[in-house]
PDB file of N, CA and C in Angstrom:
ATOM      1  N   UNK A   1     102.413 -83.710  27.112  1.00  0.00           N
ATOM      2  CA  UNK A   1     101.873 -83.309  25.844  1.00  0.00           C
ATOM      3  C   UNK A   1     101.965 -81.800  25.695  1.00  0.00           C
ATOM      4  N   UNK A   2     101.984 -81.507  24.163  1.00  0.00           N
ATOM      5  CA  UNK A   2     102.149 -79.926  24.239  1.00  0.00           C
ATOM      6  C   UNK A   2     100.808 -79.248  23.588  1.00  0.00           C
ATOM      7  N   UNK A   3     100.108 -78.538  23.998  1.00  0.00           N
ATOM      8  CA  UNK A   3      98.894 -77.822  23.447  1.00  0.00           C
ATOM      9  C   UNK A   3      99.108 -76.657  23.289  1.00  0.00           C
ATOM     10  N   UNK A   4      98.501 -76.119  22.125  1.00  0.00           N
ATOM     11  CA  UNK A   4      98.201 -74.519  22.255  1.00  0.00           C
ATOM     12  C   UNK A   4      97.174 -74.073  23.242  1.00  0.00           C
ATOM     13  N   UNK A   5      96.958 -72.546  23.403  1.00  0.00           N
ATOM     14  CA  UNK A   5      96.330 -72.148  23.643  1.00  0.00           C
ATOM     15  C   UNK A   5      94.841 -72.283  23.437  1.00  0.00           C
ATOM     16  N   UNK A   6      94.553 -72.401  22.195  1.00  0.00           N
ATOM     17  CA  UNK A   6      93.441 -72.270  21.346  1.00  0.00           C
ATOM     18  C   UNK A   6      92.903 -73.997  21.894  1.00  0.00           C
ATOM     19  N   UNK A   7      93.709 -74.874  22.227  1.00  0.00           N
ATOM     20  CA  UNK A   7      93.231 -76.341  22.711  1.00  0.00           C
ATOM     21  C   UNK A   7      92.885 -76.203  24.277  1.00  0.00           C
ATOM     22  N   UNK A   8      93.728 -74.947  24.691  1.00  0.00           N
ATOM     23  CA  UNK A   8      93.040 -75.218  25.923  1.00  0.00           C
ATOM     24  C   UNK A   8      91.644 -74.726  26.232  1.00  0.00           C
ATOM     25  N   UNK A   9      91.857 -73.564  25.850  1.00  0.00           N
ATOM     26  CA  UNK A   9      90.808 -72.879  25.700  1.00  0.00           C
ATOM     27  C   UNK A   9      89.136 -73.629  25.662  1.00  0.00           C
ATOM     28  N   UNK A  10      89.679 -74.571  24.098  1.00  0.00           N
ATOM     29  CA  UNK A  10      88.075 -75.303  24.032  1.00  0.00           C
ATOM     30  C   UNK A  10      88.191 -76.425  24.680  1.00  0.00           C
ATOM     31  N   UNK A  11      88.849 -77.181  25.557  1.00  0.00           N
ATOM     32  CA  UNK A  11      89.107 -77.780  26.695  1.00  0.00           C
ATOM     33  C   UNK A  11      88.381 -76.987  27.635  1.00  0.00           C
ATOM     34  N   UNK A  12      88.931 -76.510  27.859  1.00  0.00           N
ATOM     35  CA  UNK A  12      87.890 -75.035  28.951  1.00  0.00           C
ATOM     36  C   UNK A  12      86.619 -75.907  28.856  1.00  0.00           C
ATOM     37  N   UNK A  13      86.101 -75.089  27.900  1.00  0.00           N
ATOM     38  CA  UNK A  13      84.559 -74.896  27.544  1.00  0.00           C
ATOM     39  C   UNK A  13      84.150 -76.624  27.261  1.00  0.00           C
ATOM     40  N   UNK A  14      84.902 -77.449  26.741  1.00  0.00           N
ATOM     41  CA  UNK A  14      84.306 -78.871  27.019  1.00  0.00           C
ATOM     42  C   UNK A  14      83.809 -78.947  28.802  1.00  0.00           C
ATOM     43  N   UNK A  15      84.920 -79.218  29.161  1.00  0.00           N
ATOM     44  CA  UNK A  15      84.703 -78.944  30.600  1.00  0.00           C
ATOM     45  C   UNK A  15      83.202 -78.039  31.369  1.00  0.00           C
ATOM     46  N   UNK A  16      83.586 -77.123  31.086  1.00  0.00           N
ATOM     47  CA  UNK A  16      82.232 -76.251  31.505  1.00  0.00           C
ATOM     48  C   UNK A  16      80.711 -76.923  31.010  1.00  0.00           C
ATOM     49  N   UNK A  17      80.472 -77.265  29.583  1.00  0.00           N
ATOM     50  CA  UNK A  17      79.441 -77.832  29.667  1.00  0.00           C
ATOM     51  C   UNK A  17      79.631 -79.423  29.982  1.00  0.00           C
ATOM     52  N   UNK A  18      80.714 -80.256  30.237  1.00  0.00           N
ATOM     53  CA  UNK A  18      80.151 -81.012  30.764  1.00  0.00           C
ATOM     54  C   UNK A  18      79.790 -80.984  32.112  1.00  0.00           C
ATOM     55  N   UNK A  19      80.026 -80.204  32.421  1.00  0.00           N
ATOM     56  CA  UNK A  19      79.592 -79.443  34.388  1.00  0.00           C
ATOM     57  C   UNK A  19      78.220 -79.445  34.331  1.00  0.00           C
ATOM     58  N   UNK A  20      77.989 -78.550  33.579  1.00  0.00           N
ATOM     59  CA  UNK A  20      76.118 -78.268  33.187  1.00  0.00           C
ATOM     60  C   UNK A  20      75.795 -79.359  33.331  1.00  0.00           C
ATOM     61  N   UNK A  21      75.629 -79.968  32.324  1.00  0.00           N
ATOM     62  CA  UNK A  21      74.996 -81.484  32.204  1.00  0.00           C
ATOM     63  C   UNK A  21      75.014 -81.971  33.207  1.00  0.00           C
ATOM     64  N   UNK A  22      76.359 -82.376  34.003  1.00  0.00           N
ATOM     65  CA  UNK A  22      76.100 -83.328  35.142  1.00  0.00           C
ATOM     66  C   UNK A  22      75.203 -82.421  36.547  1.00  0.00           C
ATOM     67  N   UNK A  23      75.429 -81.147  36.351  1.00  0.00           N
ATOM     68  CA  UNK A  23      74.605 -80.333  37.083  1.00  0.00           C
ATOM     69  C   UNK A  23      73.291 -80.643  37.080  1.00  0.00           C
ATOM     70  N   UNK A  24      72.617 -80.601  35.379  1.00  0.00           N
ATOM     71  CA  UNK A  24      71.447 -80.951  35.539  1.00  0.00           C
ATOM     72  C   UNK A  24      70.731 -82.513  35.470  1.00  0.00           C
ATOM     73  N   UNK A  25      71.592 -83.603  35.174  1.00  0.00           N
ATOM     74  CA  UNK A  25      71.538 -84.759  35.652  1.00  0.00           C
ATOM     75  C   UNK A  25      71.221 -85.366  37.008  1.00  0.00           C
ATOM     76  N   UNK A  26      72.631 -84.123  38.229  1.00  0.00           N
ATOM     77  CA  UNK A  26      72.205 -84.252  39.622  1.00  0.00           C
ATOM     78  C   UNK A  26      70.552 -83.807  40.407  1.00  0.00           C
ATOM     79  N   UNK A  27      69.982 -82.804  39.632  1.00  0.00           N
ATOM     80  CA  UNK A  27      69.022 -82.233  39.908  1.00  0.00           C
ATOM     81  C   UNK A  27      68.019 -82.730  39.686  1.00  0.00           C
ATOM     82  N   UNK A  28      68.351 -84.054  38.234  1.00  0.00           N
ATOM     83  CA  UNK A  28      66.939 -84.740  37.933  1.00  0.00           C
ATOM     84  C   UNK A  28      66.791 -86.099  39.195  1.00  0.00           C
ATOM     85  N   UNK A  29      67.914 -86.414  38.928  1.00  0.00           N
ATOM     86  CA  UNK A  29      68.123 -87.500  40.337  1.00  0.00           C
ATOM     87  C   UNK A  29      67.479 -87.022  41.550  1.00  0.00           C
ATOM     88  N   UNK A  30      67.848 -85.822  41.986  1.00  0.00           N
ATOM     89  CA  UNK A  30      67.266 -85.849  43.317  1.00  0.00           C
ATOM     90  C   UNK A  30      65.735 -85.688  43.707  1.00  0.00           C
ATOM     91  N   UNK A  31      65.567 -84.371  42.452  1.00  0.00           N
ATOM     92  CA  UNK A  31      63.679 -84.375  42.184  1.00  0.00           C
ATOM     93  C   UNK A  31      63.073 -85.955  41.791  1.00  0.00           C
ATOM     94  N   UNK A  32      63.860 -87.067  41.538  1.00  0.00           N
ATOM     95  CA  UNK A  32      64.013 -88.453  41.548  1.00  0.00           C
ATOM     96  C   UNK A  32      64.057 -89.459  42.459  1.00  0.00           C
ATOM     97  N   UNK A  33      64.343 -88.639  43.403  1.00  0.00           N
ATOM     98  CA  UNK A  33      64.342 -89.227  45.061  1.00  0.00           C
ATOM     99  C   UNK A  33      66.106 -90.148  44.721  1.00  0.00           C
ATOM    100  N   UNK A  34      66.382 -90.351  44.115  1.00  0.00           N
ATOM    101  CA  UNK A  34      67.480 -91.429  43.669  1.00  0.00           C
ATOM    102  C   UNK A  34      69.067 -90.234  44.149  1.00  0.00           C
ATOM    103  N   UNK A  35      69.537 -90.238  45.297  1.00  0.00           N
ATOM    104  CA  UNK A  35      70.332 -89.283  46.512  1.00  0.00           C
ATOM    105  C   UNK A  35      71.319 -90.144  46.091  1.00  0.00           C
ATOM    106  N   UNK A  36      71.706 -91.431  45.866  1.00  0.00           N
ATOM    107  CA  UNK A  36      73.009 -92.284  45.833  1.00  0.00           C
ATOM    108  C   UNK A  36      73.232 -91.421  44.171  1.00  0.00           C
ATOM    109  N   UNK A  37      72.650 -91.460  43.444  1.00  0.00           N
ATOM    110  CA  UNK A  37      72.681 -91.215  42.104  1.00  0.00           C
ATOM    111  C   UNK A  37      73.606 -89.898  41.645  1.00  0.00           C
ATOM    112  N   UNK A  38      72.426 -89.029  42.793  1.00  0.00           N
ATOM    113  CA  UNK A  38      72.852 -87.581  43.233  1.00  0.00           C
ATOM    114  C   UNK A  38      74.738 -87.448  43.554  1.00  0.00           C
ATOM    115  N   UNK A  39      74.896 -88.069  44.217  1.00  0.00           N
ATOM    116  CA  UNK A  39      75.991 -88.167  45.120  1.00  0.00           C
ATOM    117  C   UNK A  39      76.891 -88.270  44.240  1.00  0.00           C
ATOM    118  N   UNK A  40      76.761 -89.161  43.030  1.00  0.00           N
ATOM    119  CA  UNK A  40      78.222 -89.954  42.395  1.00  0.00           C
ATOM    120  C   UNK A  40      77.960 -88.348  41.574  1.00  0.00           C
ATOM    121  N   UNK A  41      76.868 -87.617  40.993  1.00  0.00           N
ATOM    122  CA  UNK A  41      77.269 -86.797  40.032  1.00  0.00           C
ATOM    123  C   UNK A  41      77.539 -85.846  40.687  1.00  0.00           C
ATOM    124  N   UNK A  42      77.619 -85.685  41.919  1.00  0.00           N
ATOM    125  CA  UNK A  42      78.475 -84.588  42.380  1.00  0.00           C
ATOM    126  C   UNK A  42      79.942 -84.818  42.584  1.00  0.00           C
ATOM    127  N   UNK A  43      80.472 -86.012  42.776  1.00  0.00           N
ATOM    128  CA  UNK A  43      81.679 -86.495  42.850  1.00  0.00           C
ATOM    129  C   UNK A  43      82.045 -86.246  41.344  1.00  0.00           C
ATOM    130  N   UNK A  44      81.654 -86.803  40.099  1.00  0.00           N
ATOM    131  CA  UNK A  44      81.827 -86.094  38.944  1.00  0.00           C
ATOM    132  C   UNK A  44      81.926 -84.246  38.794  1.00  0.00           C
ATOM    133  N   UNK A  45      80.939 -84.054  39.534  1.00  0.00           N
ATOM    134  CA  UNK A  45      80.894 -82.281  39.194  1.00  0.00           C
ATOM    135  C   UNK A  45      82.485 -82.080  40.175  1.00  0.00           C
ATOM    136  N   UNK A  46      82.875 -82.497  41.352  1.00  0.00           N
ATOM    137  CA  UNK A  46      83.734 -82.209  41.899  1.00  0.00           C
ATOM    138  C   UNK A  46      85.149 -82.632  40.784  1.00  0.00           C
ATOM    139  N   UNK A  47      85.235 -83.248  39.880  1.00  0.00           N
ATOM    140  CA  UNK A  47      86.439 -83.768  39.317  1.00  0.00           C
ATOM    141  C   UNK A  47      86.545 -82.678  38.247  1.00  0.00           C
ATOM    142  N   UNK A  48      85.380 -82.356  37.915  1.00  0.00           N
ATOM    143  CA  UNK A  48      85.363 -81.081  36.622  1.00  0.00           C
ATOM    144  C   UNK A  48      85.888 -79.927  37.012  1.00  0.00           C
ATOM    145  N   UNK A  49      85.598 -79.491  38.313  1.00  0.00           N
ATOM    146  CA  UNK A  49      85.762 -78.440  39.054  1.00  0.00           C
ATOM    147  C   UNK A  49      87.390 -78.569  39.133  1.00  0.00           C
ATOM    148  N   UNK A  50      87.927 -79.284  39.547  1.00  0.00           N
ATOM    149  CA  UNK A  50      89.262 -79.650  39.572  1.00  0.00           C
ATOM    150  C   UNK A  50      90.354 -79.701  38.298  1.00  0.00           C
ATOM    151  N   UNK A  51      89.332 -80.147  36.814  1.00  0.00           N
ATOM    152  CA  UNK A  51      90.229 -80.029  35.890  1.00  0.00           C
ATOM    153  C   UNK A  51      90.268 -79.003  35.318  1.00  0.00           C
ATOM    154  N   UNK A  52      88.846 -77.982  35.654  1.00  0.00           N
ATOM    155  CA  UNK A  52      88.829 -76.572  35.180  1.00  0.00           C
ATOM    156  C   UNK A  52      89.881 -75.804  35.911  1.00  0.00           C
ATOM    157  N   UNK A  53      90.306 -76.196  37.108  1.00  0.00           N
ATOM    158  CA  UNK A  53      91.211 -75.512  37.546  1.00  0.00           C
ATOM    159  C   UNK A  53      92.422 -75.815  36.635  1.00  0.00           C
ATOM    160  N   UNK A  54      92.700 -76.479  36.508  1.00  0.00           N
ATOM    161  CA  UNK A  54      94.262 -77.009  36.190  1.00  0.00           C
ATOM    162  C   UNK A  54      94.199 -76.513  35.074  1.00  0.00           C
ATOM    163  N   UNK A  55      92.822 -76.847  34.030  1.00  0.00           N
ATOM    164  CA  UNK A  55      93.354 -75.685  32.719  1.00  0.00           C
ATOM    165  C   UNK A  55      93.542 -74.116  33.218  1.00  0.00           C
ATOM    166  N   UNK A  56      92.899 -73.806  33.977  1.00  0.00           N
ATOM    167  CA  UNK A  56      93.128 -72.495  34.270  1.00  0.00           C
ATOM    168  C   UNK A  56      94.531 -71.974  34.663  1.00  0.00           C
ATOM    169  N   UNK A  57      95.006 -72.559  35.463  1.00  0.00           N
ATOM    170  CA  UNK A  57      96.779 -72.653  35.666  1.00  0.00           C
ATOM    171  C   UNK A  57      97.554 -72.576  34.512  1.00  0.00           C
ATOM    172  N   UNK A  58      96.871 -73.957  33.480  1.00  0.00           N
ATOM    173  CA  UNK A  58      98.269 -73.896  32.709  1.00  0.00           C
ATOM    174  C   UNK A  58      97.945 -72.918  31.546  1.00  0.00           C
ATOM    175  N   UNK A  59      96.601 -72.184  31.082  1.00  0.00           N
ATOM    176  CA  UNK A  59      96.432 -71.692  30.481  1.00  0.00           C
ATOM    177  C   UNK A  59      97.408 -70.112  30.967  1.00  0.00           C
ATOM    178  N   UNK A  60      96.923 -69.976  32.050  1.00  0.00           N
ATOM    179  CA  UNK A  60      98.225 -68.944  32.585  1.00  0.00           C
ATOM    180  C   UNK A  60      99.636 -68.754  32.451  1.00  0.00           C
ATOM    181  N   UNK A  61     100.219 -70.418  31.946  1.00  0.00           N
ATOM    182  CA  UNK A  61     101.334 -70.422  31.620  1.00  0.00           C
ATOM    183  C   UNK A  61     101.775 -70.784  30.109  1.00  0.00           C
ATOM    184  N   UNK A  62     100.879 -70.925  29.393  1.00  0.00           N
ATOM    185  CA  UNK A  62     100.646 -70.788  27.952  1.00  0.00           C
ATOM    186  C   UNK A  62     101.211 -69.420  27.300  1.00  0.00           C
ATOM    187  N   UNK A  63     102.081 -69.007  27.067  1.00  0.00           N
ATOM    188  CA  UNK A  63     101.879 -67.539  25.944  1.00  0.00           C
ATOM    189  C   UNK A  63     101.436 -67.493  24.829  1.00  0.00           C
ATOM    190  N   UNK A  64     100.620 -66.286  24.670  1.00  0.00           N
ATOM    191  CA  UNK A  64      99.758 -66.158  23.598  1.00  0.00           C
ATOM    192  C   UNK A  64     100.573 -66.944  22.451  1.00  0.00           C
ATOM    193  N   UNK A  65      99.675 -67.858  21.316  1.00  0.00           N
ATOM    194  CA  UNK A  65     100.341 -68.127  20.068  1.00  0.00           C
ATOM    195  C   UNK A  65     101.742 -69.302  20.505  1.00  0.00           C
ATOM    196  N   UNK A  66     101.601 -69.471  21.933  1.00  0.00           N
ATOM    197  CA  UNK A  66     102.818 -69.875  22.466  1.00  0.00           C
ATOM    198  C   UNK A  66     102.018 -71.879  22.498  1.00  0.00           C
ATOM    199  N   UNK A  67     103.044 -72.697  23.195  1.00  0.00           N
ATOM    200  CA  UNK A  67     102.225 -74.204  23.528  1.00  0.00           C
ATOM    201  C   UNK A  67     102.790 -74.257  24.745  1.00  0.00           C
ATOM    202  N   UNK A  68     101.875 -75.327  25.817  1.00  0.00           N
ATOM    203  CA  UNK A  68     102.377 -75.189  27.286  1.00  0.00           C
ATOM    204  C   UNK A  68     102.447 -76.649  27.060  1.00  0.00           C
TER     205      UNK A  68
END
């Protein structure tokens, strides 16, 4: 697929807050005693972490006004 910049960008930031959220989802779980719960939303926070990277890459290979 081809995106602009401007798509990755708020890709980005989807990403980022859905991090938050599952951040603070994991935190209610555990003050929850519920640790299995904990676990899967860190396996989620770990997949975010991973696609924030990859926008970060290809946003690098994006030129301005340009589509990657």
């Amino acid at each position: 697929m081809i995106f602009t910049r401007a798509e990755i960008n708020a890709a980005g930031s989807f990403v980022r807050q859905a991090r938050a959220l599952a951040e603070a989802v994991a935190k209610i779980l555990r003050r929850g005693g519920d640790n299995e719960g904990a676990e899967r939303m860190d396996d989620i926070i770990d997949a975010l972490d991973a696609e924030s990277e990859y926008l970060v890459r290809l946003s690098g290979t994006t030129p301005i006004g340009g589509r990657a």
